[in-house]
PDB file of N, CA and C in Angstrom:
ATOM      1  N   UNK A   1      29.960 -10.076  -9.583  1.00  0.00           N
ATOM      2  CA  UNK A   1      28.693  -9.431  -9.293  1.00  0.00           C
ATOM      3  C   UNK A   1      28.248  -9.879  -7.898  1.00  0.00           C
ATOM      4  N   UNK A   2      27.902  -9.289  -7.157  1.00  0.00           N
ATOM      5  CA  UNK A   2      27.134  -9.202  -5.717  1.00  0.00           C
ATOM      6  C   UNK A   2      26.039 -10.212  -5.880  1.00  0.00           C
ATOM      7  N   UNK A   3      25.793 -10.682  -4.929  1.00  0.00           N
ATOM      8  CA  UNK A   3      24.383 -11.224  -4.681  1.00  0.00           C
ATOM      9  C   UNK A   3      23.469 -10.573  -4.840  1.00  0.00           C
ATOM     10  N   UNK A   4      23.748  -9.506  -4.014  1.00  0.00           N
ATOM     11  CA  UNK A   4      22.496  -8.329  -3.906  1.00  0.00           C
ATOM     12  C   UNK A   4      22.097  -7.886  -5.340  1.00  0.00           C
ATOM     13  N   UNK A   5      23.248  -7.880  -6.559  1.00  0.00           N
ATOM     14  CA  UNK A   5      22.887  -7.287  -7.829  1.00  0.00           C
ATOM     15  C   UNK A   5      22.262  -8.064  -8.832  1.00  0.00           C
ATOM     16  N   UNK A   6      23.354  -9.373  -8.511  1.00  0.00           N
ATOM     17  CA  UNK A   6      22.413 -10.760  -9.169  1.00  0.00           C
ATOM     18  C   UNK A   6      20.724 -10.682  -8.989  1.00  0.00           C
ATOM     19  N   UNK A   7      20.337 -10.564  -7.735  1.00  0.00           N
ATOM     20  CA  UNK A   7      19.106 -11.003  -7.525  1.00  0.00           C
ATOM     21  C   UNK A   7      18.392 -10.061  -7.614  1.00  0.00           C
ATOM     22  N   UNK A   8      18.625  -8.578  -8.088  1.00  0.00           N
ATOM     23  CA  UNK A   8      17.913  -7.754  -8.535  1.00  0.00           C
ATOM     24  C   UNK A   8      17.721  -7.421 -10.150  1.00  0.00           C
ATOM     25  N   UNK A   9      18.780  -7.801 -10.522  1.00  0.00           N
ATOM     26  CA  UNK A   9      18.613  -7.804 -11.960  1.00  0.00           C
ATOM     27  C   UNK A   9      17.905  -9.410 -12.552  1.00  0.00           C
ATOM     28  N   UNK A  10      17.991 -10.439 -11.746  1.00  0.00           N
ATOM     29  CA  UNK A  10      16.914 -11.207 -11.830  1.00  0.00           C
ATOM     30  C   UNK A  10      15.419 -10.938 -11.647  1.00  0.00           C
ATOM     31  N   UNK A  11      15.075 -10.177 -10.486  1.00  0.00           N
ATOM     32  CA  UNK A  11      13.992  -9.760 -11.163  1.00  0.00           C
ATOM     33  C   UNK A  11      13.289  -8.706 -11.746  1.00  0.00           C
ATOM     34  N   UNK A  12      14.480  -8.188 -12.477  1.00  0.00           N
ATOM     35  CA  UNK A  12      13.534  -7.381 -13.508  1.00  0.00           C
ATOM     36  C   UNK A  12      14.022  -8.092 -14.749  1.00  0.00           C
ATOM     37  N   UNK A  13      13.570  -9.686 -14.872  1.00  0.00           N
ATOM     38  CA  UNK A  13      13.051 -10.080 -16.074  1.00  0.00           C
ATOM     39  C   UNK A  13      11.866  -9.460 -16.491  1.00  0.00           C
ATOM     40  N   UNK A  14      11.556  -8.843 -15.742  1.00  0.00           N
ATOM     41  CA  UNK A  14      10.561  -8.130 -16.152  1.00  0.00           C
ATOM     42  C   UNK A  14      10.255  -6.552 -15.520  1.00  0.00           C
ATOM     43  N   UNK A  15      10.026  -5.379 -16.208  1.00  0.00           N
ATOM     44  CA  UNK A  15      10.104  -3.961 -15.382  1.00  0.00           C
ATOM     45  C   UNK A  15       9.073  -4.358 -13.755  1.00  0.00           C
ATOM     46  N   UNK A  16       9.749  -3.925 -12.928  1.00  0.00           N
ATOM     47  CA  UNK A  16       9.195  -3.630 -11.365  1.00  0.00           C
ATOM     48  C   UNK A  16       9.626  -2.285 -10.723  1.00  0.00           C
ATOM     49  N   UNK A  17       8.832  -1.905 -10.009  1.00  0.00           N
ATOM     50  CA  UNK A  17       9.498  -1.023  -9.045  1.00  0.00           C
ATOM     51  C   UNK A  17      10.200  -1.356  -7.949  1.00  0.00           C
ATOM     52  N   UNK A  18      10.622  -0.964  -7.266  1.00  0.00           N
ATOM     53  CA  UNK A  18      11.171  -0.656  -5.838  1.00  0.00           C
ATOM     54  C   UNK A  18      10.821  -1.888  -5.050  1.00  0.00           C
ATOM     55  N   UNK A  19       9.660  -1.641  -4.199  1.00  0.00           N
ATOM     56  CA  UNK A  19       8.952  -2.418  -3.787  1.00  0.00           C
ATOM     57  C   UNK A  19       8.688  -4.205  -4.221  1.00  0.00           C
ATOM     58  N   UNK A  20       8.480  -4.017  -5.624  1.00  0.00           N
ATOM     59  CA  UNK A  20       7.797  -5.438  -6.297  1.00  0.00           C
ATOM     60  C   UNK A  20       9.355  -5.861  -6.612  1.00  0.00           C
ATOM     61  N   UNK A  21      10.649  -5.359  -6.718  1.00  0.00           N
ATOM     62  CA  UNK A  21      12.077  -5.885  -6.412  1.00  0.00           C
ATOM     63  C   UNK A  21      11.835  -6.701  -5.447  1.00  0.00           C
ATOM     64  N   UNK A  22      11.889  -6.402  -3.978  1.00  0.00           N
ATOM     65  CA  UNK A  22      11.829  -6.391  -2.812  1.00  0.00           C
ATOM     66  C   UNK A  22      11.412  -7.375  -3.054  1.00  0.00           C
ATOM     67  N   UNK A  23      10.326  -7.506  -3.011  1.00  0.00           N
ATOM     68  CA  UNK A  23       9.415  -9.113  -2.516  1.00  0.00           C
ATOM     69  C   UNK A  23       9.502 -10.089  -3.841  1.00  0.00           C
ATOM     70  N   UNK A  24      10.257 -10.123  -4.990  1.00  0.00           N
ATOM     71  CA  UNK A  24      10.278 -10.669  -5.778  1.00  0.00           C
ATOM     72  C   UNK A  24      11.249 -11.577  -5.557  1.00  0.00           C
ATOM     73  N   UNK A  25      12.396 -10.460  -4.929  1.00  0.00           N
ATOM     74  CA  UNK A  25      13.686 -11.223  -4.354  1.00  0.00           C
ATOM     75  C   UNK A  25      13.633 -12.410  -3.171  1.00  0.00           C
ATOM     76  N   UNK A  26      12.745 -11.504  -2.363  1.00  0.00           N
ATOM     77  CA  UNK A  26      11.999 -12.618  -1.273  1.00  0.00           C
ATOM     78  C   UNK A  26      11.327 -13.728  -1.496  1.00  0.00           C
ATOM     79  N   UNK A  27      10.710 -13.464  -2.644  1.00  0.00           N
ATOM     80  CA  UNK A  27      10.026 -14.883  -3.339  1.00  0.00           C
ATOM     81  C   UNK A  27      10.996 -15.726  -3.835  1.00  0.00           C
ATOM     82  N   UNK A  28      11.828 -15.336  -4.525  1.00  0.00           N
ATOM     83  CA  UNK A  28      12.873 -16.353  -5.013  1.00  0.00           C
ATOM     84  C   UNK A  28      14.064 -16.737  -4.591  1.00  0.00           C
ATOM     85  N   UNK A  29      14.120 -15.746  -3.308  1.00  0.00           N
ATOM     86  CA  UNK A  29      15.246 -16.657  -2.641  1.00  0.00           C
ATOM     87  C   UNK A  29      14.854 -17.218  -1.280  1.00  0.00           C
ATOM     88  N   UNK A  30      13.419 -17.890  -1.163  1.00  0.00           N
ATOM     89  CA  UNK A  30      12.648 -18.292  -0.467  1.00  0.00           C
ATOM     90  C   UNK A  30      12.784 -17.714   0.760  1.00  0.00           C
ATOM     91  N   UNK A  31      12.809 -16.218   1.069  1.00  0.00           N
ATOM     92  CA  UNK A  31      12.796 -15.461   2.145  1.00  0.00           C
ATOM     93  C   UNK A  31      13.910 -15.367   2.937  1.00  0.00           C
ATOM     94  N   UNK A  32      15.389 -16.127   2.555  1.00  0.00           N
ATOM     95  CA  UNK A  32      16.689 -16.268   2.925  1.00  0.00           C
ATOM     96  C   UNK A  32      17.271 -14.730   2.291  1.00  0.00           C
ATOM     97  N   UNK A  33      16.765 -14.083   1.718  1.00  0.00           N
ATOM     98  CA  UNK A  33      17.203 -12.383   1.248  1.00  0.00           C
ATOM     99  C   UNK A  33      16.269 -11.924   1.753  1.00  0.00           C
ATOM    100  N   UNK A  34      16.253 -10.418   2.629  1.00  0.00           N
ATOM    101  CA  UNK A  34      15.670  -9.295   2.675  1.00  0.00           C
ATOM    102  C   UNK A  34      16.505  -8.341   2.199  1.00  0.00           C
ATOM    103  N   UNK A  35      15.895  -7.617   1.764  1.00  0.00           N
ATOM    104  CA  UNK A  35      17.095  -6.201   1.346  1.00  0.00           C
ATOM    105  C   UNK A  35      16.124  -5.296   1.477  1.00  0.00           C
ATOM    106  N   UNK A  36      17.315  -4.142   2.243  1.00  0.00           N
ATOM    107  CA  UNK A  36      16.313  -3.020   3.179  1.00  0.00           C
ATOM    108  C   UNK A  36      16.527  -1.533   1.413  1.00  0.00           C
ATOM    109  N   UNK A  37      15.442  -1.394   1.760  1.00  0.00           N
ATOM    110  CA  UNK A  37      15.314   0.156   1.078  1.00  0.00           C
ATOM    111  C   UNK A  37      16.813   0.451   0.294  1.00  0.00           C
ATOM    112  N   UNK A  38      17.977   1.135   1.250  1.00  0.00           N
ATOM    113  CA  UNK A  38      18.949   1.324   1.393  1.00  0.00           C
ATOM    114  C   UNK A  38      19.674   0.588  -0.101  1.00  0.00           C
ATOM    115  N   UNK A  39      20.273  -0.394   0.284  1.00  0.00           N
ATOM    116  CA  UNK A  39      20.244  -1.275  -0.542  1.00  0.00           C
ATOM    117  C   UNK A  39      19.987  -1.753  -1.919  1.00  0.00           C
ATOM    118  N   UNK A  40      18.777  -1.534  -1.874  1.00  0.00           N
ATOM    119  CA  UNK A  40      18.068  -1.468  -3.319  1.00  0.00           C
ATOM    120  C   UNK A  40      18.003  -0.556  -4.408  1.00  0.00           C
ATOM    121  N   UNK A  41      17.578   0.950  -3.576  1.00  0.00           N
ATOM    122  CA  UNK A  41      17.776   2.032  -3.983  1.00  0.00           C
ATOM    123  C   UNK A  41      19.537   2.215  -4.299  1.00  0.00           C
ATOM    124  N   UNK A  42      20.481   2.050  -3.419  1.00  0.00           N
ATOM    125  CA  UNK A  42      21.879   2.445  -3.409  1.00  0.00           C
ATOM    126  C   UNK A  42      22.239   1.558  -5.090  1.00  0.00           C
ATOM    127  N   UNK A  43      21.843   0.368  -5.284  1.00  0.00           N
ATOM    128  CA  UNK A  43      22.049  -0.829  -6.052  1.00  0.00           C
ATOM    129  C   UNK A  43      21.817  -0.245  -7.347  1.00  0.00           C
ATOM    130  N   UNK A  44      20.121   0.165  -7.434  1.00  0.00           N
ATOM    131  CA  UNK A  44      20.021   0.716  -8.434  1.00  0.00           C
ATOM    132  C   UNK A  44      20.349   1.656  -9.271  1.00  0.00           C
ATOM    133  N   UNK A  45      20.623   2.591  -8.027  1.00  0.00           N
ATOM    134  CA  UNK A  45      21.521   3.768  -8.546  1.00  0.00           C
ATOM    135  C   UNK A  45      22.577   3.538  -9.333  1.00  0.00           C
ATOM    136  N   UNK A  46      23.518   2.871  -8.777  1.00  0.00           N
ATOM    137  CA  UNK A  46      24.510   2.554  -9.477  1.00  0.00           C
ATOM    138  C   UNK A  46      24.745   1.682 -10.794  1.00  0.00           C
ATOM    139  N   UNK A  47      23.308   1.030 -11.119  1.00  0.00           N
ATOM    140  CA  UNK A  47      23.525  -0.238 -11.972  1.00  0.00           C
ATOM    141  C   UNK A  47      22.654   0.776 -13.120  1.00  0.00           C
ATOM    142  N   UNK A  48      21.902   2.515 -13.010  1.00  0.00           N
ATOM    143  CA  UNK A  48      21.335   3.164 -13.790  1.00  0.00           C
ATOM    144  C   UNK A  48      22.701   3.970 -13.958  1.00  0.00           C
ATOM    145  N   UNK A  49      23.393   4.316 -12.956  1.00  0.00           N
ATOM    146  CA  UNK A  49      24.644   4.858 -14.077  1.00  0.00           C
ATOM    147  C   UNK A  49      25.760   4.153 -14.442  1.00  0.00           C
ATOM    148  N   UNK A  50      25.339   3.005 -14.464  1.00  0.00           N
ATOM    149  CA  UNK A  50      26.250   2.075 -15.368  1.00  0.00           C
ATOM    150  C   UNK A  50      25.555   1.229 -16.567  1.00  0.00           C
ATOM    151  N   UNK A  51      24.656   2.047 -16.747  1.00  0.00           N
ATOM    152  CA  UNK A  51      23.410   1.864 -17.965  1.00  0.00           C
ATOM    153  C   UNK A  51      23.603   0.217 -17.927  1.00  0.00           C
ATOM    154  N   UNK A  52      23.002  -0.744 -16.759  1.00  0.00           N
ATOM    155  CA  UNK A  52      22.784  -1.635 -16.430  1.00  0.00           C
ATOM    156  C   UNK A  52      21.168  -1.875 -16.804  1.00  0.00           C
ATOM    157  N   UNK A  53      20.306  -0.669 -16.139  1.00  0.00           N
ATOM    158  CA  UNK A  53      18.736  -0.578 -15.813  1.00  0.00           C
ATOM    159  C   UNK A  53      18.090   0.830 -16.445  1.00  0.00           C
ATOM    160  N   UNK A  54      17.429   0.954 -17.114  1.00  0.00           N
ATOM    161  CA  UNK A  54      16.858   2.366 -17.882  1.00  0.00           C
ATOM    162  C   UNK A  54      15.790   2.311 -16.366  1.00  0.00           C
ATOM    163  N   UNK A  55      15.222   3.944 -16.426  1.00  0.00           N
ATOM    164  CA  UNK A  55      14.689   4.409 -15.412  1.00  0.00           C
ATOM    165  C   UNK A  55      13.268   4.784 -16.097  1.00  0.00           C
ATOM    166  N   UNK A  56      11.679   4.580 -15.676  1.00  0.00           N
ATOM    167  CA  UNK A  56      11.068   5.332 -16.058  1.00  0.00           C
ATOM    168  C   UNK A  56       9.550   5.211 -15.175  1.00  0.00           C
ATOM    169  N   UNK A  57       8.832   6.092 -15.889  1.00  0.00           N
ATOM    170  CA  UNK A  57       7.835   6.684 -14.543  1.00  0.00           C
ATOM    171  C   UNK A  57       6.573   5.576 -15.254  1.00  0.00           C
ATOM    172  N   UNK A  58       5.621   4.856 -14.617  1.00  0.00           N
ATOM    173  CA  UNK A  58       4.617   4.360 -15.233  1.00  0.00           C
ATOM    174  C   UNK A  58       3.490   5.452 -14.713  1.00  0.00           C
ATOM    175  N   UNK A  59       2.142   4.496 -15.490  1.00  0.00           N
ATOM    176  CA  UNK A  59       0.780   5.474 -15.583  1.00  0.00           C
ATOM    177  C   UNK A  59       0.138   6.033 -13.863  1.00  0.00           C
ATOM    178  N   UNK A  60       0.909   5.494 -13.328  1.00  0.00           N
ATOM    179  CA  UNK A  60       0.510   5.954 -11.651  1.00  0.00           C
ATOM    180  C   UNK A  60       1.746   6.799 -10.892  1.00  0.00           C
ATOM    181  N   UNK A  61       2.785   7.100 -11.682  1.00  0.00           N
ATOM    182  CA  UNK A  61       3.649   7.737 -11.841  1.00  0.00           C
ATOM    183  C   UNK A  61       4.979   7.240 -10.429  1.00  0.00           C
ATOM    184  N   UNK A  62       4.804   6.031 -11.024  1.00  0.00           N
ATOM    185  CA  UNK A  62       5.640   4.974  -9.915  1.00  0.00           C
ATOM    186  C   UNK A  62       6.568   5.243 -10.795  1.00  0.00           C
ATOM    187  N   UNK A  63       7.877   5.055  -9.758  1.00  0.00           N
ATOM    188  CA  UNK A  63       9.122   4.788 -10.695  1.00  0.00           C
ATOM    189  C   UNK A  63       9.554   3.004 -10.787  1.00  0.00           C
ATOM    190  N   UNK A  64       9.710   3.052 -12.376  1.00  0.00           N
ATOM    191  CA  UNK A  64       9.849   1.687 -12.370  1.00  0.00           C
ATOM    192  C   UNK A  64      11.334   0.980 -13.157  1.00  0.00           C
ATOM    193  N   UNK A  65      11.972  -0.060 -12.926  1.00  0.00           N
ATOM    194  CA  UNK A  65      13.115  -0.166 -13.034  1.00  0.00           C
ATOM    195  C   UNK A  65      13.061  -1.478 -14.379  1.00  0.00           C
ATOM    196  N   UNK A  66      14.331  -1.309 -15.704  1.00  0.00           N
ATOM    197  CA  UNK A  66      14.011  -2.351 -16.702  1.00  0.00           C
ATOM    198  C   UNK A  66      15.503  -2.589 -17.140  1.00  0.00           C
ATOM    199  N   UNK A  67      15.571  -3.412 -16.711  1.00  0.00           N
ATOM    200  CA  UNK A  67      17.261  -4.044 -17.282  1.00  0.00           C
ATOM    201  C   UNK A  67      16.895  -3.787 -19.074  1.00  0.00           C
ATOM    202  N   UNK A  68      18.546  -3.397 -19.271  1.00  0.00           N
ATOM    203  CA  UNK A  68      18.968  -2.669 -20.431  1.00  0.00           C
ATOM    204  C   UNK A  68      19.723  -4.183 -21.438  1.00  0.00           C
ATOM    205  N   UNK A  69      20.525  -3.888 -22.436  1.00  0.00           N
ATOM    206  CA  UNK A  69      20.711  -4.719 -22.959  1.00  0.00           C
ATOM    207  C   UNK A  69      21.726  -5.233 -22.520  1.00  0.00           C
ATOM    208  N   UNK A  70      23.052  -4.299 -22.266  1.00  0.00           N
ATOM    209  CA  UNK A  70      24.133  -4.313 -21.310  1.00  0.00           C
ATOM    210  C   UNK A  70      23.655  -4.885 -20.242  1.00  0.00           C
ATOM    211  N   UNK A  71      22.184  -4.754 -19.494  1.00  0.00           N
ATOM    212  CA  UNK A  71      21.949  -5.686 -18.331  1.00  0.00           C
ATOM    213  C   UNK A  71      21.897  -7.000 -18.475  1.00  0.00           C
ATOM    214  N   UNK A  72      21.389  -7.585 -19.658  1.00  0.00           N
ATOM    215  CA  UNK A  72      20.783  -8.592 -20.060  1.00  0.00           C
ATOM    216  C   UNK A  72      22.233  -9.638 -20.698  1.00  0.00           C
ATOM    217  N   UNK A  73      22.978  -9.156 -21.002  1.00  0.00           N
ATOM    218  CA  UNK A  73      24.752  -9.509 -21.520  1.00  0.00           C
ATOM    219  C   UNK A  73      25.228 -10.170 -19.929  1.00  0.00           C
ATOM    220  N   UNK A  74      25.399  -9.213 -19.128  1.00  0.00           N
ATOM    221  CA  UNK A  74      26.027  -9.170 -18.057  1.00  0.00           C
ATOM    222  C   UNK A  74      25.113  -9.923 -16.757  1.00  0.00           C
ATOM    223  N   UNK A  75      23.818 -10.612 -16.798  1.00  0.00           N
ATOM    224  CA  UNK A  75      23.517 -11.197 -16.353  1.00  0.00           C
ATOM    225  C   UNK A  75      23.679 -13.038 -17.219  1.00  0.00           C
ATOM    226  N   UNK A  76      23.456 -12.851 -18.323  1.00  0.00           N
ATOM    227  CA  UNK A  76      23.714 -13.982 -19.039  1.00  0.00           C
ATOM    228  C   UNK A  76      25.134 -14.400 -18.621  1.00  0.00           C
ATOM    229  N   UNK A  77      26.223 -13.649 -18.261  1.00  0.00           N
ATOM    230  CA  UNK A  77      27.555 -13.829 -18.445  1.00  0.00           C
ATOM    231  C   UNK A  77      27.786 -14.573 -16.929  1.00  0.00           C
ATOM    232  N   UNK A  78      26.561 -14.004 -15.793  1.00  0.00           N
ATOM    233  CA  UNK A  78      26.935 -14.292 -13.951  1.00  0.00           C
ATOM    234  C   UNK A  78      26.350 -15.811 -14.359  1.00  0.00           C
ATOM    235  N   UNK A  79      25.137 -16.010 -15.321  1.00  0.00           N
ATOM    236  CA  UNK A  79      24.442 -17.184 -14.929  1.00  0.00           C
ATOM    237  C   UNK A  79      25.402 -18.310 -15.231  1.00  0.00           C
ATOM    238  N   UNK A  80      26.047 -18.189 -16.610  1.00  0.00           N
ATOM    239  CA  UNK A  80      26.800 -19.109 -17.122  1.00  0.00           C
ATOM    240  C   UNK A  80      28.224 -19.444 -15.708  1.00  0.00           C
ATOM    241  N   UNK A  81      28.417 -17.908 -15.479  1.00  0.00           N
ATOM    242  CA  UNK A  81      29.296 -18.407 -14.150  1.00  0.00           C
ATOM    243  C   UNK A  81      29.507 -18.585 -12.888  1.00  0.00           C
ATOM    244  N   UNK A  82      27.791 -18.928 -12.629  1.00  0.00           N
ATOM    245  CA  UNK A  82      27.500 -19.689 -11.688  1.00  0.00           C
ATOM    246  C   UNK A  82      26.910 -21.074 -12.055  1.00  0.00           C
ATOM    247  N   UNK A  83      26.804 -21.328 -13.051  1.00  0.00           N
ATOM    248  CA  UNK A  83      26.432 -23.135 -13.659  1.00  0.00           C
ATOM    249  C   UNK A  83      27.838 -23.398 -13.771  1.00  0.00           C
ATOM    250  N   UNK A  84      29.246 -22.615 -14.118  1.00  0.00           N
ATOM    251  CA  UNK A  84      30.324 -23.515 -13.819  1.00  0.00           C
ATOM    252  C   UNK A  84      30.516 -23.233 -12.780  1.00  0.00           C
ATOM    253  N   UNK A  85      30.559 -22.617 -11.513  1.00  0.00           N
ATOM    254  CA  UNK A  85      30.375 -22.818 -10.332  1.00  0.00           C
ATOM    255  C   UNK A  85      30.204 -24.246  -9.582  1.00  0.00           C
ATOM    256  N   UNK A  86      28.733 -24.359  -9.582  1.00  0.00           N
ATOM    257  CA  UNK A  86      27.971 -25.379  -9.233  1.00  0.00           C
ATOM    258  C   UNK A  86      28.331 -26.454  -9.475  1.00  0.00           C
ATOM    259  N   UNK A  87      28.576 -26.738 -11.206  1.00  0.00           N
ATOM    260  CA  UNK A  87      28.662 -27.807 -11.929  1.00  0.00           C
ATOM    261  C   UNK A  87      30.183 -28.347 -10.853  1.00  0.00           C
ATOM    262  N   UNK A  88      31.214 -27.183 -10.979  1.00  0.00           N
ATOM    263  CA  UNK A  88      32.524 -28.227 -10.026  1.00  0.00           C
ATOM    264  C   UNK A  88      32.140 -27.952  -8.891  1.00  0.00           C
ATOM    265  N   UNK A  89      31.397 -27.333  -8.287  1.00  0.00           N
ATOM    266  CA  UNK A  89      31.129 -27.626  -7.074  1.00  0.00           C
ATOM    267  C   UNK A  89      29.939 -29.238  -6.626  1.00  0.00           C
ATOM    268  N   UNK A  90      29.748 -29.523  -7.302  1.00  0.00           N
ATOM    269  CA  UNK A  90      28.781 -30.880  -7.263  1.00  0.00           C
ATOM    270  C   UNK A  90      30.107 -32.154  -7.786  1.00  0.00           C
ATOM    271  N   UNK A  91      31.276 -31.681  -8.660  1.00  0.00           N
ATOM    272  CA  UNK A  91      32.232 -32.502  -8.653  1.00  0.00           C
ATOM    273  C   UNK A  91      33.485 -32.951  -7.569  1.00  0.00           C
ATOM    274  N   UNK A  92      33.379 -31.861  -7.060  1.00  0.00           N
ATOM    275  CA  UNK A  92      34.054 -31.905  -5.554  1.00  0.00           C
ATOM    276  C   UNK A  92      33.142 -31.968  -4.481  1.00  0.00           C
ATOM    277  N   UNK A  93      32.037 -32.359  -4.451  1.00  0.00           N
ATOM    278  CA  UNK A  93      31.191 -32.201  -3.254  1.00  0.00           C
ATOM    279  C   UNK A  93      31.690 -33.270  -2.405  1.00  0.00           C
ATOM    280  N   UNK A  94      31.929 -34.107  -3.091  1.00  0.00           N
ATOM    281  CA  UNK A  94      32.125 -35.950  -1.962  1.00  0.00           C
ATOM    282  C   UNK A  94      33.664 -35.758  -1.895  1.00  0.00           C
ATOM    283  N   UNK A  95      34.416 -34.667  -1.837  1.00  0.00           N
ATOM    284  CA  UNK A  95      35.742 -34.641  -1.099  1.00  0.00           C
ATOM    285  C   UNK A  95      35.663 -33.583   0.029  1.00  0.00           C
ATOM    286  N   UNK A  96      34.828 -33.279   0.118  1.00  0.00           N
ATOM    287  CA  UNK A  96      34.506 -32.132   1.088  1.00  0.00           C
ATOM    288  C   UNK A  96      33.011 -32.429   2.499  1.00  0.00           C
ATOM    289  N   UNK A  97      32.851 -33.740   1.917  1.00  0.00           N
ATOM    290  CA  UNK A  97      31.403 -34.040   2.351  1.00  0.00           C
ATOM    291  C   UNK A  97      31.793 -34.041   4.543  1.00  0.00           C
ATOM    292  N   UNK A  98      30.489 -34.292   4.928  1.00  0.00           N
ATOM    293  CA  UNK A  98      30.793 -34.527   6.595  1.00  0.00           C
ATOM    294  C   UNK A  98      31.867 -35.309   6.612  1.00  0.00           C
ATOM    295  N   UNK A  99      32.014 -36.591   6.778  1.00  0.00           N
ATOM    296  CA  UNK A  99      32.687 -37.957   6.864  1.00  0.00           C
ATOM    297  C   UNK A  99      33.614 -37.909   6.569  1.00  0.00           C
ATOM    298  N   UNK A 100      34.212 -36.598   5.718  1.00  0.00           N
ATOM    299  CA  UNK A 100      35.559 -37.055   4.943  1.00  0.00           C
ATOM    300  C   UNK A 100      36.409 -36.332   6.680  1.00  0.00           C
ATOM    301  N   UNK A 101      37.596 -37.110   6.872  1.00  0.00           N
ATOM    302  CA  UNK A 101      38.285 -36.831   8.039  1.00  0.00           C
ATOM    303  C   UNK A 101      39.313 -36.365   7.571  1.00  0.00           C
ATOM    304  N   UNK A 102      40.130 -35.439   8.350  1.00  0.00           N
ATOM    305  CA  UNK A 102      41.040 -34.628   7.816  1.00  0.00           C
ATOM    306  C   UNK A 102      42.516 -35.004   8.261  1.00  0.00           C
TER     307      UNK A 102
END
């Protein structure tokens, strides 16, 4: 999974639109992500026809975006494999550190 998809289907732990994606992503990846329009929209598209995200209109007739159950599987599945990620990456960190000379 992409970064870009990870961190959008992170935040729709809860339904957002477009926009409240955008800066949600910015919030949590402490402003080290922008993602332009393009992007987001292109993302979503694809993650609604891969019944990733159901699509629907709220009371101001915003379109708003809600990870599906298949979303919710398939993000559980990136998190777990990025904690084993990490986890050997923090076990190899001090063979890779500055100091180590080659």
């Amino acid at each position: 999974m992409s970064e870009t998809a990870f961190y959008i289907l992170l935040s729709l732990a809860e339904p957002r639109h477009g926009y409240g994606i955008v800066k949600h992503v910015e919030d949590i990846s402490n402003s080290r992500i922008h993602l332009g329009s393009g992007t987001v929209y292109g993302t979503l598209t694809k993650m609604q026809k891969d019944g990733i995200i159901t699509v629907f209109a709220d009371e101001e007739r915003k379109t708003v975006y809600e990870v599906t159950d298949l979303g919710r599987t398939l993000i559980t599945a990136e998190i777990s494999r990025l904690e084993e990620l990490h986890d050997n990456a923090q076990k190899y960190r001090r063979f890779f550190g500055e100091n180590k000379s080659m």
